[in-house]
C-alpha atoms as a PDB file:
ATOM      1  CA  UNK A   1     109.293 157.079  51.119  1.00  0.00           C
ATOM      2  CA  UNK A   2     106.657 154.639  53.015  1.00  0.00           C
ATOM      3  CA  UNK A   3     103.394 155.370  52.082  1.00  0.00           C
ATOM      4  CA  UNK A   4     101.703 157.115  55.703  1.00  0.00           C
ATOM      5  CA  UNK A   5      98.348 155.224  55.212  1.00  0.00           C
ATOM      6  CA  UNK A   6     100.526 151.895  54.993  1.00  0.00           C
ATOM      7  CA  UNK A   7     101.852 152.615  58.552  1.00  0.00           C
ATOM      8  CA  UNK A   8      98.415 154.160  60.253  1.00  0.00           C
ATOM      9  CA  UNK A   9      97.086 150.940  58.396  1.00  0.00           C
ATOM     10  CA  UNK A  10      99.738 148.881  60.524  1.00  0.00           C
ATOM     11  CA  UNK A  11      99.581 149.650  63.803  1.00  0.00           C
ATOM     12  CA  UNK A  12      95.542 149.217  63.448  1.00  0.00           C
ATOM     13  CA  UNK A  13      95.959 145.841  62.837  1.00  0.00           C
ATOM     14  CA  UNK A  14      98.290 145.471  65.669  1.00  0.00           C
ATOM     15  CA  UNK A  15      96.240 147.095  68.111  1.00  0.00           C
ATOM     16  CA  UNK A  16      92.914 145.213  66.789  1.00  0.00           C
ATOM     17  CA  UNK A  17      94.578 142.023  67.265  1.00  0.00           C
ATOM     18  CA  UNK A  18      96.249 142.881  70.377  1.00  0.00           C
ATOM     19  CA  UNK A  19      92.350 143.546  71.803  1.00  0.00           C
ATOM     20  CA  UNK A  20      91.178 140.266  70.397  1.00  0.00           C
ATOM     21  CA  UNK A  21      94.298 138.645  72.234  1.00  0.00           C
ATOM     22  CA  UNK A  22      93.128 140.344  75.482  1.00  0.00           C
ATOM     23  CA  UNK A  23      89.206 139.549  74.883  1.00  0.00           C
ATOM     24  CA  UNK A  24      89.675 135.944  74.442  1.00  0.00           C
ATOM     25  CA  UNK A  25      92.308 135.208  77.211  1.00  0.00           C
ATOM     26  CA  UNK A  26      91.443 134.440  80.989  1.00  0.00           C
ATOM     27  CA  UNK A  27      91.493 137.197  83.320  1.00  0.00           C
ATOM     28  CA  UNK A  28      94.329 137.891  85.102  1.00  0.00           C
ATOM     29  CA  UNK A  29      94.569 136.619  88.105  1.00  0.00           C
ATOM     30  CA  UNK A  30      94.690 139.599  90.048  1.00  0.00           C
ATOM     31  CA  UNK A  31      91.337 140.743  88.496  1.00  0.00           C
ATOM     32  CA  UNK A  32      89.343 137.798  90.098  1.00  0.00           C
ATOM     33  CA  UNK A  33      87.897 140.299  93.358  1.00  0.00           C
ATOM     34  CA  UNK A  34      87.886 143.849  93.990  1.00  0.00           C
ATOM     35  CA  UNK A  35      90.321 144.192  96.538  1.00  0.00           C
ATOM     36  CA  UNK A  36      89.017 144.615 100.390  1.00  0.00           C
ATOM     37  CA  UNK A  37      89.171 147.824 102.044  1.00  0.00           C
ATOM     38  CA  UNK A  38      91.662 148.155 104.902  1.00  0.00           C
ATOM     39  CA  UNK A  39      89.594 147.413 107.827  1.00  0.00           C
ATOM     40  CA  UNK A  40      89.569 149.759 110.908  1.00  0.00           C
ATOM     41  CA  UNK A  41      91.276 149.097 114.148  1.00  0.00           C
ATOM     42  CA  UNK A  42      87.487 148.277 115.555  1.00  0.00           C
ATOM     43  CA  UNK A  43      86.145 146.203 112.872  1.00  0.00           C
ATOM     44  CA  UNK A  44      89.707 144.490 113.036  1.00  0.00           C
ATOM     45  CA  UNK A  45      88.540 143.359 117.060  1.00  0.00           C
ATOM     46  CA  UNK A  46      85.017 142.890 116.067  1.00  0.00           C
ATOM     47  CA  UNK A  47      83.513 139.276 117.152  1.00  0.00           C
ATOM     48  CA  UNK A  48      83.784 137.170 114.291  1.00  0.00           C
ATOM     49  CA  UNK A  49      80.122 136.511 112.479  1.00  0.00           C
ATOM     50  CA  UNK A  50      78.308 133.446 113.654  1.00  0.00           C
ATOM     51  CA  UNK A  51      74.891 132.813 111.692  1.00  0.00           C
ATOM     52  CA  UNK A  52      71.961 131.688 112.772  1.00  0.00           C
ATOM     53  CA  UNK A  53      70.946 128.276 112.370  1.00  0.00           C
ATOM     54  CA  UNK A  54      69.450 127.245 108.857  1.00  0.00           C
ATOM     55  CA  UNK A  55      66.443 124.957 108.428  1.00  0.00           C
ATOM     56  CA  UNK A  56      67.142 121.469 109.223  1.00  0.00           C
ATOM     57  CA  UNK A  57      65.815 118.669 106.608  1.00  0.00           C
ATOM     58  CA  UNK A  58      66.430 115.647 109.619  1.00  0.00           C
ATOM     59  CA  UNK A  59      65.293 117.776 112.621  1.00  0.00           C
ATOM     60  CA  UNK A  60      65.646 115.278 114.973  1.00  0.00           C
ATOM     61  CA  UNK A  61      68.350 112.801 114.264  1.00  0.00           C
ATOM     62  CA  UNK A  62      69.938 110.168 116.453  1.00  0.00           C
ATOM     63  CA  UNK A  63      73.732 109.677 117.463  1.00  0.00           C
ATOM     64  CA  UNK A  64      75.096 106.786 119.238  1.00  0.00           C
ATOM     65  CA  UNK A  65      77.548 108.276 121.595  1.00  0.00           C
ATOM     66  CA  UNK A  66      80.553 105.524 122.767  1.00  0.00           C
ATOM     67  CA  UNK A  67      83.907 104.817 122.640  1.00  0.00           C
ATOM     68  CA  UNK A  68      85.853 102.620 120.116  1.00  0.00           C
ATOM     69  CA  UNK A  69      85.199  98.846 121.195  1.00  0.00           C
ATOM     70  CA  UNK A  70      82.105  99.367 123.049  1.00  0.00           C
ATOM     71  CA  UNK A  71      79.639  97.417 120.929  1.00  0.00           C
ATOM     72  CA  UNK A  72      78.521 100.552 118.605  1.00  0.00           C
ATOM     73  CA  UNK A  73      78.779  98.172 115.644  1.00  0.00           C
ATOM     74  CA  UNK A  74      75.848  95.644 117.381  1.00  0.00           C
ATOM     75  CA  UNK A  75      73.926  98.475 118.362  1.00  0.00           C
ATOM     76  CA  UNK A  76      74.211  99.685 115.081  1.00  0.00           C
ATOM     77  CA  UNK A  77      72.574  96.220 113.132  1.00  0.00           C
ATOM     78  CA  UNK A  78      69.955  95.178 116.057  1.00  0.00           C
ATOM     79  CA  UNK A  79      68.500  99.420 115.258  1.00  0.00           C
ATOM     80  CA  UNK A  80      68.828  98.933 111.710  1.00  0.00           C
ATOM     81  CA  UNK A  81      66.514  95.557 111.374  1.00  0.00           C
ATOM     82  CA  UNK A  82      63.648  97.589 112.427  1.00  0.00           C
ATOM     83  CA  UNK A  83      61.593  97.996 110.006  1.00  0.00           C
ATOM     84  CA  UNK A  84      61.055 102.110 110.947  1.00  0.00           C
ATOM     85  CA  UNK A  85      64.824 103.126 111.650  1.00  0.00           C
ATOM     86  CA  UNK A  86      67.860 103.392 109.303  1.00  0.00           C
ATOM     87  CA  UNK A  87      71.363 102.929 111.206  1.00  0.00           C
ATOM     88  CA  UNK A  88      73.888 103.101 108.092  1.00  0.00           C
ATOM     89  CA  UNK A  89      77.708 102.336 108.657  1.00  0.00           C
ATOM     90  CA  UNK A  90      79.659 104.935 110.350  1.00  0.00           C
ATOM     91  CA  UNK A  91      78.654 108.273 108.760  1.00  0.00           C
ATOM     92  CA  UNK A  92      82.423 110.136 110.348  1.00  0.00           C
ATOM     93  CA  UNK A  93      80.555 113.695 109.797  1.00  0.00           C
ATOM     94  CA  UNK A  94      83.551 115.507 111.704  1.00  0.00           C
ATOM     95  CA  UNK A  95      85.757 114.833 109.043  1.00  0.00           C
ATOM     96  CA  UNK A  96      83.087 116.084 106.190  1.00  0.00           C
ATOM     97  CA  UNK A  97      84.172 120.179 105.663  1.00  0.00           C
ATOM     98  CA  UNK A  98      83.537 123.000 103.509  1.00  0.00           C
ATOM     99  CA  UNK A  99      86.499 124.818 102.156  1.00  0.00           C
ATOM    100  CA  UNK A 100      85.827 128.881 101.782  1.00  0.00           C
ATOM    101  CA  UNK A 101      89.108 129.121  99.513  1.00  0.00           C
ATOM    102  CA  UNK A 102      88.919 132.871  98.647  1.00  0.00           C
ATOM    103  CA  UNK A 103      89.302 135.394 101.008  1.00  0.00           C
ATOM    104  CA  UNK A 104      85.613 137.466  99.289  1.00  0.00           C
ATOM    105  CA  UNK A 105      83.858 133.893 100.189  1.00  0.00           C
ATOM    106  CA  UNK A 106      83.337 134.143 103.929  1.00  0.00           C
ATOM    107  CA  UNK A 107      81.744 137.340 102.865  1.00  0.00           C
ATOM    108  CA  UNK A 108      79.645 135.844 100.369  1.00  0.00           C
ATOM    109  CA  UNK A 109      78.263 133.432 102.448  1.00  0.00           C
ATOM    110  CA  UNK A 110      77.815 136.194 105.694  1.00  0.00           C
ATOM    111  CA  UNK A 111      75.393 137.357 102.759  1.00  0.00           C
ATOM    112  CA  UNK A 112      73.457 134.515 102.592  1.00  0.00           C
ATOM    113  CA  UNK A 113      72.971 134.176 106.272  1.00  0.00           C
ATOM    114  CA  UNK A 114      75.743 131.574 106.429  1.00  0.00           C
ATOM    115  CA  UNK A 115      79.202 130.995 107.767  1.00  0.00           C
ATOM    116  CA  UNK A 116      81.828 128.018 107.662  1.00  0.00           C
ATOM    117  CA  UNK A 117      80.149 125.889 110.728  1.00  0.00           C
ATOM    118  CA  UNK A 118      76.443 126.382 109.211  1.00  0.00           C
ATOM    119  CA  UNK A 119      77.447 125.643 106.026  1.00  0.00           C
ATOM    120  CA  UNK A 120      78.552 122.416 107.028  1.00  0.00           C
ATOM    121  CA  UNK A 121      75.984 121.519 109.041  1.00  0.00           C
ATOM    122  CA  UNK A 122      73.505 122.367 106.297  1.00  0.00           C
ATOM    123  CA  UNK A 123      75.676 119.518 104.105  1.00  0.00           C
ATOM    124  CA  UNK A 124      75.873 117.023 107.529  1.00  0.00           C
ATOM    125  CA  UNK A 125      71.912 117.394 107.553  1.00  0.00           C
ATOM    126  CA  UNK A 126      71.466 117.007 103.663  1.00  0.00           C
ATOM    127  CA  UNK A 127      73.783 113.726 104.085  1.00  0.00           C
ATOM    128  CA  UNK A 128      71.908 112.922 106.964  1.00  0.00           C
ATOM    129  CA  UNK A 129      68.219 113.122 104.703  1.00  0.00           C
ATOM    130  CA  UNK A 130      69.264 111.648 101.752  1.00  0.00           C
ATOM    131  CA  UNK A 131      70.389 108.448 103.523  1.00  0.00           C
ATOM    132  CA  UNK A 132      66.935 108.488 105.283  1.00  0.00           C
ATOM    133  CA  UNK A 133      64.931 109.097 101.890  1.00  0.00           C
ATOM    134  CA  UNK A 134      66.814 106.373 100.147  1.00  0.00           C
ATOM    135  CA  UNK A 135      66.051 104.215 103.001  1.00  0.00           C
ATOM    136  CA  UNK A 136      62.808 104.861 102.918  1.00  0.00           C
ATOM    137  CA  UNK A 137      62.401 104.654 106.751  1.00  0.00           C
ATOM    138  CA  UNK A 138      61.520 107.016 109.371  1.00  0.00           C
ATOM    139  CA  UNK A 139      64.383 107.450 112.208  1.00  0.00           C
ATOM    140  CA  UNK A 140      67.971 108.116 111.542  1.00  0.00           C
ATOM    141  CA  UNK A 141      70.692 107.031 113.774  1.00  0.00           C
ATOM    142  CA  UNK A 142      74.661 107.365 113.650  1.00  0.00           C
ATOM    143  CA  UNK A 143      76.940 106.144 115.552  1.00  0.00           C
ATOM    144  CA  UNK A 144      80.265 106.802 114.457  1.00  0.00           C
ATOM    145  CA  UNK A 145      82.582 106.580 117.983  1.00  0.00           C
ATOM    146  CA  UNK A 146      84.309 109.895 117.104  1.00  0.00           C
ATOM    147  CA  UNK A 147      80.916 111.693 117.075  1.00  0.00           C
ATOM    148  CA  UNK A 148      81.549 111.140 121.114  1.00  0.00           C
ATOM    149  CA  UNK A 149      84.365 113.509 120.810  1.00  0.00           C
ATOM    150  CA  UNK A 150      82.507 116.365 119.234  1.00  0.00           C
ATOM    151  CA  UNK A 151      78.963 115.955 121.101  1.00  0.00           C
ATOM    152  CA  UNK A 152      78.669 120.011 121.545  1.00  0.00           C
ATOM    153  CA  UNK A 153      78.663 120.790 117.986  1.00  0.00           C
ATOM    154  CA  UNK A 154      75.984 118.140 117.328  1.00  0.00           C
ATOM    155  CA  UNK A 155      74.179 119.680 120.189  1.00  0.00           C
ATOM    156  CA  UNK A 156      74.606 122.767 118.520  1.00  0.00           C
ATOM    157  CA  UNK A 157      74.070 122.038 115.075  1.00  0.00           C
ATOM    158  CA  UNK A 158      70.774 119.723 115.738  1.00  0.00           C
ATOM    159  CA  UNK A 159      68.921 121.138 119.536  1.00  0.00           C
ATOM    160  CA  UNK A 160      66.047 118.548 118.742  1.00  0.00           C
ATOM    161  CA  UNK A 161      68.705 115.750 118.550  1.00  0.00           C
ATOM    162  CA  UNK A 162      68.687 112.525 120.847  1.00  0.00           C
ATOM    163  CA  UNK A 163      71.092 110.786 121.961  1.00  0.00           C
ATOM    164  CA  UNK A 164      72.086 106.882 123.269  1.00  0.00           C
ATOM    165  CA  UNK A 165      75.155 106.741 125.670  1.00  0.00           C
ATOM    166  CA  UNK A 166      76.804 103.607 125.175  1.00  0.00           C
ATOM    167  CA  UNK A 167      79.247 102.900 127.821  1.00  0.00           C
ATOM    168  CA  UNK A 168      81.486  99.741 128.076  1.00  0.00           C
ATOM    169  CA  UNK A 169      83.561  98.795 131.333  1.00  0.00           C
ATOM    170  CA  UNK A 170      86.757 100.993 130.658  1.00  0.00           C
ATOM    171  CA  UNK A 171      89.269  98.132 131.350  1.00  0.00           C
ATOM    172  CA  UNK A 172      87.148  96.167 128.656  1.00  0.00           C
ATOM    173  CA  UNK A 173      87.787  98.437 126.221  1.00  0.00           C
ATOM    174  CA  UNK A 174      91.311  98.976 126.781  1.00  0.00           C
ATOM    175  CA  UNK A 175      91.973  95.060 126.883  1.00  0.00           C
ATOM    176  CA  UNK A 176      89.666  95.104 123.151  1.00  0.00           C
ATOM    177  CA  UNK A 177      91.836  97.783 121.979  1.00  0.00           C
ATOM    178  CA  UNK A 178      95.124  95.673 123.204  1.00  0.00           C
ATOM    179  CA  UNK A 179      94.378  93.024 121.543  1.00  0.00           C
ATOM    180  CA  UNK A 180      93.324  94.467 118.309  1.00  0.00           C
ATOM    181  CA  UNK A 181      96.518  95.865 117.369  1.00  0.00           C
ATOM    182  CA  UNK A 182      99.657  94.637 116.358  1.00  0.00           C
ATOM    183  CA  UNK A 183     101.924  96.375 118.203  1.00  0.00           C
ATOM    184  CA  UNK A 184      99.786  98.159 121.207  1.00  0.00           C
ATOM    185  CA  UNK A 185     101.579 101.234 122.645  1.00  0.00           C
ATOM    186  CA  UNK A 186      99.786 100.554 126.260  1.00  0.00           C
ATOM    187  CA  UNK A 187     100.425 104.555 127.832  1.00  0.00           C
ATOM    188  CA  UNK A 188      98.441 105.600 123.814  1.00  0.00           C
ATOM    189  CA  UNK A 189      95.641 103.215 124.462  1.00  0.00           C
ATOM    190  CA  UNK A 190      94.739 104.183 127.800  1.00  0.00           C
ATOM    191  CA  UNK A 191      94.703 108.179 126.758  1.00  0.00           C
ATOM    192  CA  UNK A 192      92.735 107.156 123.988  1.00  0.00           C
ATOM    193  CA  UNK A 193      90.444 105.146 126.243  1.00  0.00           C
ATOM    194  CA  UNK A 194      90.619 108.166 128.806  1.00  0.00           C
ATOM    195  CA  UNK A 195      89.814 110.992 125.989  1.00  0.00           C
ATOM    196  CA  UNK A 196      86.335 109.093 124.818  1.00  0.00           C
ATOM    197  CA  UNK A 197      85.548 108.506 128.880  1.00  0.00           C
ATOM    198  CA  UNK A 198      85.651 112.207 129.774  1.00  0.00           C
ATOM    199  CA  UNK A 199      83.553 112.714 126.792  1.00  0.00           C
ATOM    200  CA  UNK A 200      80.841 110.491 127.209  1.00  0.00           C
ATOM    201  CA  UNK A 201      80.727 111.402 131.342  1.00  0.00           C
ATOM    202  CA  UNK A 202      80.451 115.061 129.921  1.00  0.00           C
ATOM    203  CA  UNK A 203      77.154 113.733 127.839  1.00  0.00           C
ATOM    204  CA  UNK A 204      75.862 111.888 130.192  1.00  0.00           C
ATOM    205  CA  UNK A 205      75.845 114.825 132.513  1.00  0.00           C
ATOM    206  CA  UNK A 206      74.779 117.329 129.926  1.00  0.00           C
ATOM    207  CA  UNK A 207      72.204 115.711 127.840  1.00  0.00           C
ATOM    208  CA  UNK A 208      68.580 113.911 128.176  1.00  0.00           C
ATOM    209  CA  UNK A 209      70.187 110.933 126.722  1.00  0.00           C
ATOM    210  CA  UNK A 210      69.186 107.154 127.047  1.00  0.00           C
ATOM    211  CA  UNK A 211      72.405 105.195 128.692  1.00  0.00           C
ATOM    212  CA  UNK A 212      72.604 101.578 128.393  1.00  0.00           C
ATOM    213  CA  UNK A 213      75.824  99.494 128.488  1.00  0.00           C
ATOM    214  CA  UNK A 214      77.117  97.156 126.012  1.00  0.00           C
ATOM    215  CA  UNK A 215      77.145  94.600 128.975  1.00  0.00           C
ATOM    216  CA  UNK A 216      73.715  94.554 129.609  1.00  0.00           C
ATOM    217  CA  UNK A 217      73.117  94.739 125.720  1.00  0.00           C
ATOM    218  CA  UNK A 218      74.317  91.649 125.104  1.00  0.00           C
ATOM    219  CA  UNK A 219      73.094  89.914 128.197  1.00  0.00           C
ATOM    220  CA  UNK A 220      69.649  91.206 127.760  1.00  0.00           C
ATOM    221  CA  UNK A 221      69.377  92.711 124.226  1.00  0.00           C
ATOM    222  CA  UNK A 222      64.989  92.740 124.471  1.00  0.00           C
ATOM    223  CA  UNK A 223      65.111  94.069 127.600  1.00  0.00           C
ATOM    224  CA  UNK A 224      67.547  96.776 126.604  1.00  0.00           C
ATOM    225  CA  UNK A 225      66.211  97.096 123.129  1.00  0.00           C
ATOM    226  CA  UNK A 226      62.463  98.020 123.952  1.00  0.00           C
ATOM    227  CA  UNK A 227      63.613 100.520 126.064  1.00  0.00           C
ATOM    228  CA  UNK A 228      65.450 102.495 123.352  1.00  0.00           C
ATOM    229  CA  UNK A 229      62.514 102.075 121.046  1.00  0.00           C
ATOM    230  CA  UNK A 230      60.170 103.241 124.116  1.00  0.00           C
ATOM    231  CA  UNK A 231      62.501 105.979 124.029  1.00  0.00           C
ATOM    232  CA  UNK A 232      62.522 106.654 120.242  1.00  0.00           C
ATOM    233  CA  UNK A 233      58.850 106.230 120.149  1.00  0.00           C
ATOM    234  CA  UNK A 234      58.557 103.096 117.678  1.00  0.00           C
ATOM    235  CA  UNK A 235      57.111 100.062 118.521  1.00  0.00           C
ATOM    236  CA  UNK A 236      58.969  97.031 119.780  1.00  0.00           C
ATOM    237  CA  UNK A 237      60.084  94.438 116.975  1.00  0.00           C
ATOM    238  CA  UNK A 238      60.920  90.890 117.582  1.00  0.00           C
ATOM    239  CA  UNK A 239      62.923  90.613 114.723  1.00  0.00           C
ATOM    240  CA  UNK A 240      65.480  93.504 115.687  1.00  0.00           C
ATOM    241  CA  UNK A 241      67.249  90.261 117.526  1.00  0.00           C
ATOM    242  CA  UNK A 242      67.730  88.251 114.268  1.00  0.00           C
ATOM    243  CA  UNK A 243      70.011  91.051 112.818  1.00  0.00           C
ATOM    244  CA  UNK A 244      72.004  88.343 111.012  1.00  0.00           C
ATOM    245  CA  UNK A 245      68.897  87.706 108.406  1.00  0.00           C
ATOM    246  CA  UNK A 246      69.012  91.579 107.641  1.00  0.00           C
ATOM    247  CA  UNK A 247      71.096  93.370 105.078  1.00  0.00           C
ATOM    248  CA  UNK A 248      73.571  95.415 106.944  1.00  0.00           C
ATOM    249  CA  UNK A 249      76.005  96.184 104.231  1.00  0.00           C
ATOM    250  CA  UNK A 250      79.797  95.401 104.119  1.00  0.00           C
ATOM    251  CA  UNK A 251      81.064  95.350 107.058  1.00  0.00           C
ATOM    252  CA  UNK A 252      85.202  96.118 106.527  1.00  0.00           C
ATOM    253  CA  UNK A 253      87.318  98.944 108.701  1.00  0.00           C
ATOM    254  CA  UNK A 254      87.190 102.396 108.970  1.00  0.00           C
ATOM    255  CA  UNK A 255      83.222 101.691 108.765  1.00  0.00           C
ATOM    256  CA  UNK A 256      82.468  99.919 111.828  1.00  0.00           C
ATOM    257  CA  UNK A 257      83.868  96.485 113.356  1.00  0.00           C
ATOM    258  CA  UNK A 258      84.544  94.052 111.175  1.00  0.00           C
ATOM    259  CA  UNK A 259      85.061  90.936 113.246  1.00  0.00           C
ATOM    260  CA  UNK A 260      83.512  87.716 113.267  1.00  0.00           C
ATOM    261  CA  UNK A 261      82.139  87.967 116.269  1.00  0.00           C
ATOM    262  CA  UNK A 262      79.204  90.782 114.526  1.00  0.00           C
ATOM    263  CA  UNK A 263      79.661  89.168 110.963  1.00  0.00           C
ATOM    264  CA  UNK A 264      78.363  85.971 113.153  1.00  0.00           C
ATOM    265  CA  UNK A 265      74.707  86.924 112.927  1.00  0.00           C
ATOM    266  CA  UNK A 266      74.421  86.489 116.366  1.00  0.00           C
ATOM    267  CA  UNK A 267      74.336  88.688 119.798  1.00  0.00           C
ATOM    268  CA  UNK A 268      77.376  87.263 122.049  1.00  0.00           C
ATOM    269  CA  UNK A 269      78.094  87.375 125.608  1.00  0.00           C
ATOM    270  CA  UNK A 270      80.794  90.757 125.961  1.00  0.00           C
ATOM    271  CA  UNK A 271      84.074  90.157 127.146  1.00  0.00           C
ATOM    272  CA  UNK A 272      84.230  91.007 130.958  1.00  0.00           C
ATOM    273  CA  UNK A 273      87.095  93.692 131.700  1.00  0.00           C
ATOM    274  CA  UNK A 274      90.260  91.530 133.638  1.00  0.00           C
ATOM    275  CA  UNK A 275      89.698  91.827 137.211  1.00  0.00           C
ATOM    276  CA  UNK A 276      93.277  92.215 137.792  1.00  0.00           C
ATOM    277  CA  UNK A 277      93.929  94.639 135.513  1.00  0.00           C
ATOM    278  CA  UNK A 278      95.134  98.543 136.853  1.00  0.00           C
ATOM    279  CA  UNK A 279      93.147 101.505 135.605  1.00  0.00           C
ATOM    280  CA  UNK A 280      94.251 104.870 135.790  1.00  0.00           C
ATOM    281  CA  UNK A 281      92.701 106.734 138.921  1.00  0.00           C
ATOM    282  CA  UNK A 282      90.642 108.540 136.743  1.00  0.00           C
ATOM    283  CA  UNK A 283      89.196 105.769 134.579  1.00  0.00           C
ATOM    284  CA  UNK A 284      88.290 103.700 138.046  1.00  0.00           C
ATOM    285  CA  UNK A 285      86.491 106.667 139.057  1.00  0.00           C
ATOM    286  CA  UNK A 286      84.169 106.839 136.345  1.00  0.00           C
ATOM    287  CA  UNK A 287      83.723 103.194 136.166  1.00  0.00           C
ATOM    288  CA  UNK A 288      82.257 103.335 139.340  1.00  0.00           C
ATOM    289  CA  UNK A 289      80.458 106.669 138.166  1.00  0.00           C
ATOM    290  CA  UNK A 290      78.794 103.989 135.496  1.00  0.00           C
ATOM    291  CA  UNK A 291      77.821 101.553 137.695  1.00  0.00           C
ATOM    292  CA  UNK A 292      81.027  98.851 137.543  1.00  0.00           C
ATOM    293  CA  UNK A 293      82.301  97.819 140.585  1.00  0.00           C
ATOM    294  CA  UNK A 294      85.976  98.332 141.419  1.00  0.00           C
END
């Protein structure tokens, strides 16, 4: 017969190594949160929390608000050879988000004062200032074209911003576009064209911006160019006209244009939109809204 303290021996080994099994494994997965309490019908219809706005690092950054081939790219280098104002390549914020992957984060965060849109404007602004403090300049300025398309939630995320409406001769645009692409789907360009137009009408309406057009830009860049630093508060600078002496970095797609008509060095006359082209009812309207004739 088996000796009894052999077996009560036995299983203690078994169950001490079955703790030390348990003690050094991960948790199981369904041990990761304490699950939520059912919610009631009224916290169910409750307004979803918005936080308050966080301390901004850049308080009062500036966004160059145009549509794809309006000259953003010219603006960009003739800003960013003063000597007092960083204009970097396009920044493309809108696609930069946070990611609240568990469903106790959003809570977590509500904690902290925070939610998903705050939270990413805190990291947009931190982007924003450490571009500026590497720079070692003064004045920020962005001016990624899709920015146009989300000009409220700048707004919203930076009151004390200002803005610079670049506007281009619609038909312009649309012929830049054409011609840029390999095989142009005409009815796509023209929404496309349309989409930033309605846009930048809405921010001109909306906003104390500065408007100048890449027409008069490049037929009068010192004229037009003390006038945004009048408006920006920095002194004139001869030398914002020379851009092509100044290190701009790479200029490639998906960052800005990359043509060598801006890789030139030099400021060149704008292509004139086709006289004889058709625009959309719409996009004749606010041409003439803008100043072109018909």
């Amino acid at each position: 017969m088996r000796d009894p303290r052999i077996n009560a021996i036995g299983k203690g080994l078994k169950r001490r190594g079955r703790l030390i099994a348990e003690a050094v494994s991960p948790p199981k997965r369904n041990l990761d949160a304490v699950p939520a309490q059912r919610s009631t019908d009224a916290e169910a219809e409750a307004e979803p929390y918005v936080a308050p706005r966080a301390p901004r690092l850049v308080e009062s950054p500036v966004f160059v608000l145009s549509s794809v081939r309006s000259g953003s790219t010219l603006l960009r280098v003739l800003l960013n050879s003063h000597s007092r104002i960083r204009a970097p390549h396009e920044m493309h914020l809108r696609t930069v988000h946070v990611n609240l992957s568990r469903d106790f984060t959003a809570d977590a965060m509500k904690a902290l004062e925070l939610d998903k849109d705050e939270v990413e404007h805190v990291l947009w602004d931190r982007l924003l200032h450490l571009e500026l403090t590497r720079s070692g300049k003064e004045l920020i300025v962005d001016k990624t074209p899709p920015n146009t398309l989300m000009w409220p939630r700048l707004h919203r995320c930076w009151p004390e911003a200002r803005y610079i409406v670049l506007l281009r001769h619609p038909g312009a645009v649309i012929a830049s576009l054409t011609s840029r692409r390999t095989d142009p789907d005409h009815e796509a360009i023209a929404a496309e064209v349309l989409s930033y137009s309605e846009k930048l009408e809405e921010a001109r309406q909306n906003l104390p911006a500065h408007v100048i057009t890449y027409e008069e830009l490049t037929a009068e860049p010192e004229k037009v160019t003390r006038g945004i630093c009048d408006y920006l508060g920095v002194p004139w600078e001869p030398a914002m006209l020379d851009y092509g002496t100044k290190d701009h970095g790479t200029f490639r797609p998906q960052l800005g244009d990359w043509s060598s008509t801006i890789k030139s060095g030099r400021i060149q006359a704008a292509r004139q939109a086709d006289p004889n082209a058709t625009l959309s009812p719409r996009l004749t309207e606010l041409a003439e809204a803008w100043g072109y004739p018909s």
